[in-house]
N, C-alpha and C. Protein backbone atom coordinates (compact mmCIF):
# COMPACT_ATOMS: atom_id res chain seq x y z
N UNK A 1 -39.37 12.75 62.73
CA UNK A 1 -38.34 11.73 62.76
C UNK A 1 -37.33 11.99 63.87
N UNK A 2 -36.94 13.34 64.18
CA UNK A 2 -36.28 13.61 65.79
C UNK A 2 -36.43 12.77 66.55
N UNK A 3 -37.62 13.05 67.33
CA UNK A 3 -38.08 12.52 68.18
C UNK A 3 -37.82 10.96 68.42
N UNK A 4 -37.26 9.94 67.42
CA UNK A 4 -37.22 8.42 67.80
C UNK A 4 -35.63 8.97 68.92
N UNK A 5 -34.57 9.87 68.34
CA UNK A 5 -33.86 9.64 68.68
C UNK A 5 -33.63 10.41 70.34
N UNK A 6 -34.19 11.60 70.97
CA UNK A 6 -34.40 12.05 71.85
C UNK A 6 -35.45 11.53 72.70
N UNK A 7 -36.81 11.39 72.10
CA UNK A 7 -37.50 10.56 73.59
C UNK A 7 -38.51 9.11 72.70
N UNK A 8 -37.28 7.92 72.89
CA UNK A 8 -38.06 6.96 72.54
C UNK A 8 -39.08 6.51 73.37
N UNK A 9 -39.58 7.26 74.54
CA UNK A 9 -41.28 6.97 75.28
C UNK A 9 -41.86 7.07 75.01
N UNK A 10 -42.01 7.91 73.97
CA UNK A 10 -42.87 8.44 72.99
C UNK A 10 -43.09 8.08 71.62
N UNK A 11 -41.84 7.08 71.08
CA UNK A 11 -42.05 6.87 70.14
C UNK A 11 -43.16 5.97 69.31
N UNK A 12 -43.94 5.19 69.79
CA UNK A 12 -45.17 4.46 69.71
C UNK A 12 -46.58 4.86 69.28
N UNK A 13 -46.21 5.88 70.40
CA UNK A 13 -47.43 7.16 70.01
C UNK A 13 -47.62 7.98 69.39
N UNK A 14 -46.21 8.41 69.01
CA UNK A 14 -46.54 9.10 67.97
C UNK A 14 -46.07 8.55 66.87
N UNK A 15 -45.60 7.70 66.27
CA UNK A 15 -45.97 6.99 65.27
C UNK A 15 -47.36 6.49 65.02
N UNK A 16 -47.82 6.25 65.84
CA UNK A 16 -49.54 5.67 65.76
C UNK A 16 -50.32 6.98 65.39
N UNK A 17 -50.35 7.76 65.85
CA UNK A 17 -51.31 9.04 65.23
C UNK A 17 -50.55 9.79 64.05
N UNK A 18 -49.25 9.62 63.80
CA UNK A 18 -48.77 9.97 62.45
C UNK A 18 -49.43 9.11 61.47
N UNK A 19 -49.48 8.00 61.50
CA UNK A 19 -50.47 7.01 61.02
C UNK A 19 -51.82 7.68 60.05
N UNK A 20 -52.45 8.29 60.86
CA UNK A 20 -53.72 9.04 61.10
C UNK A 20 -53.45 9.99 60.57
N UNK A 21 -52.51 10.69 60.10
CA UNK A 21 -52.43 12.59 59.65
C UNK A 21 -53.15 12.82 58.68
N UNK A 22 -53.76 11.83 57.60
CA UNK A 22 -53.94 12.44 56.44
C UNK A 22 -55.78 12.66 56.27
N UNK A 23 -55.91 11.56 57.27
CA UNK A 23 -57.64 11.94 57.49
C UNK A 23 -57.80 11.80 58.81
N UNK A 24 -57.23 12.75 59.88
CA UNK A 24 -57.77 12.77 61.64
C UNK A 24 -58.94 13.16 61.63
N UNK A 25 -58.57 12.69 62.92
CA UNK A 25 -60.38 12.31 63.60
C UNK A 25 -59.80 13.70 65.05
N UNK A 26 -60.93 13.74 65.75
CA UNK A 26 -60.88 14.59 66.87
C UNK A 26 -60.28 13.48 68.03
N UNK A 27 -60.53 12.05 67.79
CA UNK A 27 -59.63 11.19 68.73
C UNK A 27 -58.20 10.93 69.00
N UNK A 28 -58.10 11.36 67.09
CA UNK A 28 -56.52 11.56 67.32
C UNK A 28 -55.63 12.43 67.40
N UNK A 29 -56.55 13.86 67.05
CA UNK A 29 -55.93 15.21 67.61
C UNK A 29 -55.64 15.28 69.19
N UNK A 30 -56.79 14.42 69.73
CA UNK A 30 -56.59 14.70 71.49
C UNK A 30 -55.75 13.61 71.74
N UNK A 31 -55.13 12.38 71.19
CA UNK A 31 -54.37 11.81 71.57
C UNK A 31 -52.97 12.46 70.88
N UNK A 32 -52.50 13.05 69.94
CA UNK A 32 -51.42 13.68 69.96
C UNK A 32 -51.44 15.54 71.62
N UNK A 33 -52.67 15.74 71.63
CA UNK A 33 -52.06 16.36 72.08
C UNK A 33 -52.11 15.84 73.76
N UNK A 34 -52.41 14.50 74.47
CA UNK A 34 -51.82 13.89 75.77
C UNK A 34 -50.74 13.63 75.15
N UNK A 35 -49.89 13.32 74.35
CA UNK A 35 -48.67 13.27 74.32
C UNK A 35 -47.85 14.47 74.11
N UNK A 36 -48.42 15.51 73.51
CA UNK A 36 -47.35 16.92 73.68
C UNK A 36 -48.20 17.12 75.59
N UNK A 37 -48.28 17.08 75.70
CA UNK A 37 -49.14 17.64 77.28
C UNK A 37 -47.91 16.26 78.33
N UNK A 38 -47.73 15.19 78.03
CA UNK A 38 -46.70 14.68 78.66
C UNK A 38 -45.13 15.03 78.25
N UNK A 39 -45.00 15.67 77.03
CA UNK A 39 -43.51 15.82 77.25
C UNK A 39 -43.47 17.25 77.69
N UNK A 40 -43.90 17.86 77.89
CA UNK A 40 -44.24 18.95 78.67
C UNK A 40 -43.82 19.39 80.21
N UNK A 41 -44.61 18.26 80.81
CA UNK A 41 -45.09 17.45 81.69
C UNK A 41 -43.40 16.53 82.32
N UNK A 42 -42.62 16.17 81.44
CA UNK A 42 -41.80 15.58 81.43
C UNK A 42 -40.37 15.79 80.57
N UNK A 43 -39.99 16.66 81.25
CA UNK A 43 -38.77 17.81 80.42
C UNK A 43 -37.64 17.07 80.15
N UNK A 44 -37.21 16.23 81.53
CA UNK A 44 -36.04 15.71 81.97
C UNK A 44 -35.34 14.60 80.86
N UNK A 45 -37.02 13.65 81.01
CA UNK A 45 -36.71 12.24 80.09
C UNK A 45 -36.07 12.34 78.75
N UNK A 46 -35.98 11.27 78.25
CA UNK A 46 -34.61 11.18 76.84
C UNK A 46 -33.74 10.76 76.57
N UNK A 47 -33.21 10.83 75.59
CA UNK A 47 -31.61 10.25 75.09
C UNK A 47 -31.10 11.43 75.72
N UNK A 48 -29.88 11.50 76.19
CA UNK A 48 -28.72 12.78 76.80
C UNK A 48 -27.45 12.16 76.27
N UNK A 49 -27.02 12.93 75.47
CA UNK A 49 -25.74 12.83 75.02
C UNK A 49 -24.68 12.99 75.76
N UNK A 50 -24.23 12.48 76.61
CA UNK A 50 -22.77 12.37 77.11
C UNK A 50 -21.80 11.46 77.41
N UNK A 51 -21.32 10.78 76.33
CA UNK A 51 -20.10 10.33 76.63
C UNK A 51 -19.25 10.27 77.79
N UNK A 52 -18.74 8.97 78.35
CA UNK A 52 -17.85 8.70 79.14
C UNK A 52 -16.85 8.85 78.54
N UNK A 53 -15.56 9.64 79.16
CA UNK A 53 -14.38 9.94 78.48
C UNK A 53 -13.98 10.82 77.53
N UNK A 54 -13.11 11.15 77.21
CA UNK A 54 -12.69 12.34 76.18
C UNK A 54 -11.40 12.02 75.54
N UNK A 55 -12.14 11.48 73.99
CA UNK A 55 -11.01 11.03 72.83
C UNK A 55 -10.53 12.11 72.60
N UNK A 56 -9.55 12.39 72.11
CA UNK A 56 -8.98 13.68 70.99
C UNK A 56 -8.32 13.14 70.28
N UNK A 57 -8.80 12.16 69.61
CA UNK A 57 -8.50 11.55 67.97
C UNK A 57 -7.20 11.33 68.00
N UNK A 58 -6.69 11.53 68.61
CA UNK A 58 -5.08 10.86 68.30
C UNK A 58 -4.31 9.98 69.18
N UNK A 59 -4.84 9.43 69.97
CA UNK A 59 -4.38 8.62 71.01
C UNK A 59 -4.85 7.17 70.84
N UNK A 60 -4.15 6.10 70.60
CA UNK A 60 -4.41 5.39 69.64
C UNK A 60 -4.88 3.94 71.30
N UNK A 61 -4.04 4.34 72.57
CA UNK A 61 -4.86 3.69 73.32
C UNK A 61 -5.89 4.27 74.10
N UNK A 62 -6.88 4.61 73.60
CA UNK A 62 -8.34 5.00 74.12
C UNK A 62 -9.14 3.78 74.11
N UNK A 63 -9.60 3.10 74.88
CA UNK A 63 -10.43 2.39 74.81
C UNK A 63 -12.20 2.81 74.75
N UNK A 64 -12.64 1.93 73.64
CA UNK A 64 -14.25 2.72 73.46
C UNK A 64 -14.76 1.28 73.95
N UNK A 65 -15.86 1.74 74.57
CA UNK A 65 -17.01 0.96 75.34
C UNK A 65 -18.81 1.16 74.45
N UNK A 66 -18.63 0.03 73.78
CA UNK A 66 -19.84 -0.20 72.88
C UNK A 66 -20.67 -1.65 74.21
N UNK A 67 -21.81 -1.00 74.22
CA UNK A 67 -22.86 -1.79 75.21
C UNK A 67 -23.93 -1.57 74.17
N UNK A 68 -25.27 -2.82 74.10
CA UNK A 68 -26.21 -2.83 74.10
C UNK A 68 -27.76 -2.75 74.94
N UNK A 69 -28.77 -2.97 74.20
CA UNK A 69 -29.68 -3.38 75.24
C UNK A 69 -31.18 -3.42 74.52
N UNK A 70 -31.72 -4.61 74.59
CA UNK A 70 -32.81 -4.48 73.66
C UNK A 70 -34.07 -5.70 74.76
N UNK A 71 -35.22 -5.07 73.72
CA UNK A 71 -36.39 -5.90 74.38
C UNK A 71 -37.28 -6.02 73.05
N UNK A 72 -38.22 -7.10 73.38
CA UNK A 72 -39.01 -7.93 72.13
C UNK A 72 -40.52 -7.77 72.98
N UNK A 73 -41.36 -7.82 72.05
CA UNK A 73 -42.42 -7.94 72.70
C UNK A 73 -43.23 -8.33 71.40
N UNK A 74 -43.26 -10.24 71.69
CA UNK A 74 -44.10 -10.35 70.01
C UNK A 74 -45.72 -10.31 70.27
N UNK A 75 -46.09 -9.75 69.32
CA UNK A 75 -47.36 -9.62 68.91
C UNK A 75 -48.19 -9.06 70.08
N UNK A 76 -48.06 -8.62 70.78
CA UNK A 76 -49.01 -8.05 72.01
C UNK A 76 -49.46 -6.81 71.41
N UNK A 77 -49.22 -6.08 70.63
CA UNK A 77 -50.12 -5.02 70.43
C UNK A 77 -51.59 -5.58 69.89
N UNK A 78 -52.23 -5.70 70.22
CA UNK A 78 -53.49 -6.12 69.94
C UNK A 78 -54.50 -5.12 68.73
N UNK A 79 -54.01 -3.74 68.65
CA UNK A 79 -54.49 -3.29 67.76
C UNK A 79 -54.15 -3.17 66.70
N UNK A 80 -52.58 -3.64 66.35
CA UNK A 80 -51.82 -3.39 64.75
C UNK A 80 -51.60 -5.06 64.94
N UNK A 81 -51.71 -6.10 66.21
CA UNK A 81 -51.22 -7.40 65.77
C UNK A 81 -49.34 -7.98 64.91
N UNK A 82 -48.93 -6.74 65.35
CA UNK A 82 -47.40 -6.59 64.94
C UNK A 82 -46.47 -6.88 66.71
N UNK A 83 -45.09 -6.90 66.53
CA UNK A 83 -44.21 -7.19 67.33
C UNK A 83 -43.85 -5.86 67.34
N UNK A 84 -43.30 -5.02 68.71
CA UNK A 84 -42.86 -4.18 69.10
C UNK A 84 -41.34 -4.42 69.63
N UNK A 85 -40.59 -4.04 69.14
CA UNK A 85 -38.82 -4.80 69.51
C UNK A 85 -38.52 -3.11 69.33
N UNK A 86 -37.44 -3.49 70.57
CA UNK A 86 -36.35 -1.89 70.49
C UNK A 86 -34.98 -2.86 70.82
N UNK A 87 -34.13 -2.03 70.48
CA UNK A 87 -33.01 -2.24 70.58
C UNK A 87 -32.29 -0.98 70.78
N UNK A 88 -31.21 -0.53 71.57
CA UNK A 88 -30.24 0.55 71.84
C UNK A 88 -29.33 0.28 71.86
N UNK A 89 -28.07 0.84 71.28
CA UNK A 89 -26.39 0.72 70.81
C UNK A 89 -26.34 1.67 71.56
N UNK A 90 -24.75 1.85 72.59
CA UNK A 90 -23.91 2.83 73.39
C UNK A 90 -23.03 2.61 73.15
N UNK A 91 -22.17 3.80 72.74
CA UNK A 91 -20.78 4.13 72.82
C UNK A 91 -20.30 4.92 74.05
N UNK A 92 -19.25 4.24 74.64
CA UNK A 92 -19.02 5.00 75.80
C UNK A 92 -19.83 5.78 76.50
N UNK A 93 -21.33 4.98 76.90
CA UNK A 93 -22.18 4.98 77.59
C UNK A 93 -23.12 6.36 77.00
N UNK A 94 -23.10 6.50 76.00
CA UNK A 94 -23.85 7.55 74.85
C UNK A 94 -24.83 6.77 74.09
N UNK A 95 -26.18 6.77 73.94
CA UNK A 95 -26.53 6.38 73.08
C UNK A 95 -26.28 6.91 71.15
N UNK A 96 -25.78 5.61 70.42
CA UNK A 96 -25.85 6.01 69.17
C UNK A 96 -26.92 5.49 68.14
N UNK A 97 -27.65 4.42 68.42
CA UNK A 97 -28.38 4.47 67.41
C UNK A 97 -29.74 3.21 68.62
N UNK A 98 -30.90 3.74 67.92
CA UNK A 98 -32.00 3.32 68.71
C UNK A 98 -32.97 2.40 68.03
């Protein structure tokens, strides 16, 4: 469950072979492990926590900067026939919820 919130590139994929845990196949052992072999592969990518600015809770004019950003994609997965939608909330250019 980490993982949605640190590298949502990944999150697709490995939800799809979590899917699979309780009776895998050797197709889906080697597809979990091209995905540990890409984050590997790919250290950098992710959510990074850092905030623009520095509240210290008592300053009552701080202005906070809440941005969005989302994408839809109906029904194109062709193998589950479901809609794939993300959406991302920022606080002062931090992601908080994905």
């Amino acid at each position: 469950m980490m993982m949605i919130w640190t590298r949502p590139d990944i999150y697709n994929a490995v939800w799809d072979c979590a899917r699979h845990m309780q009776e895998t196949t050797a197709d889906y052992y080697q597809a979990m492990r091209r995905v540990m072999d890409y984050m590997i592969a790919t250290p950098v990518r992710g959510l990074f926590l850092a905030p623009k600015g520095d509240w210290d809770g008592k300053n009552l004019d701080f202005e906070f900067e809440i941005s969005s950003k989302s994408n839809s994609n109906y029904a194109k997965c062709k193998d589950l026939s479901k809609s794939i939608t993300w959406c991302v909330t920022y606080l002062n250019k931090a992601p908080i919820t994905y």
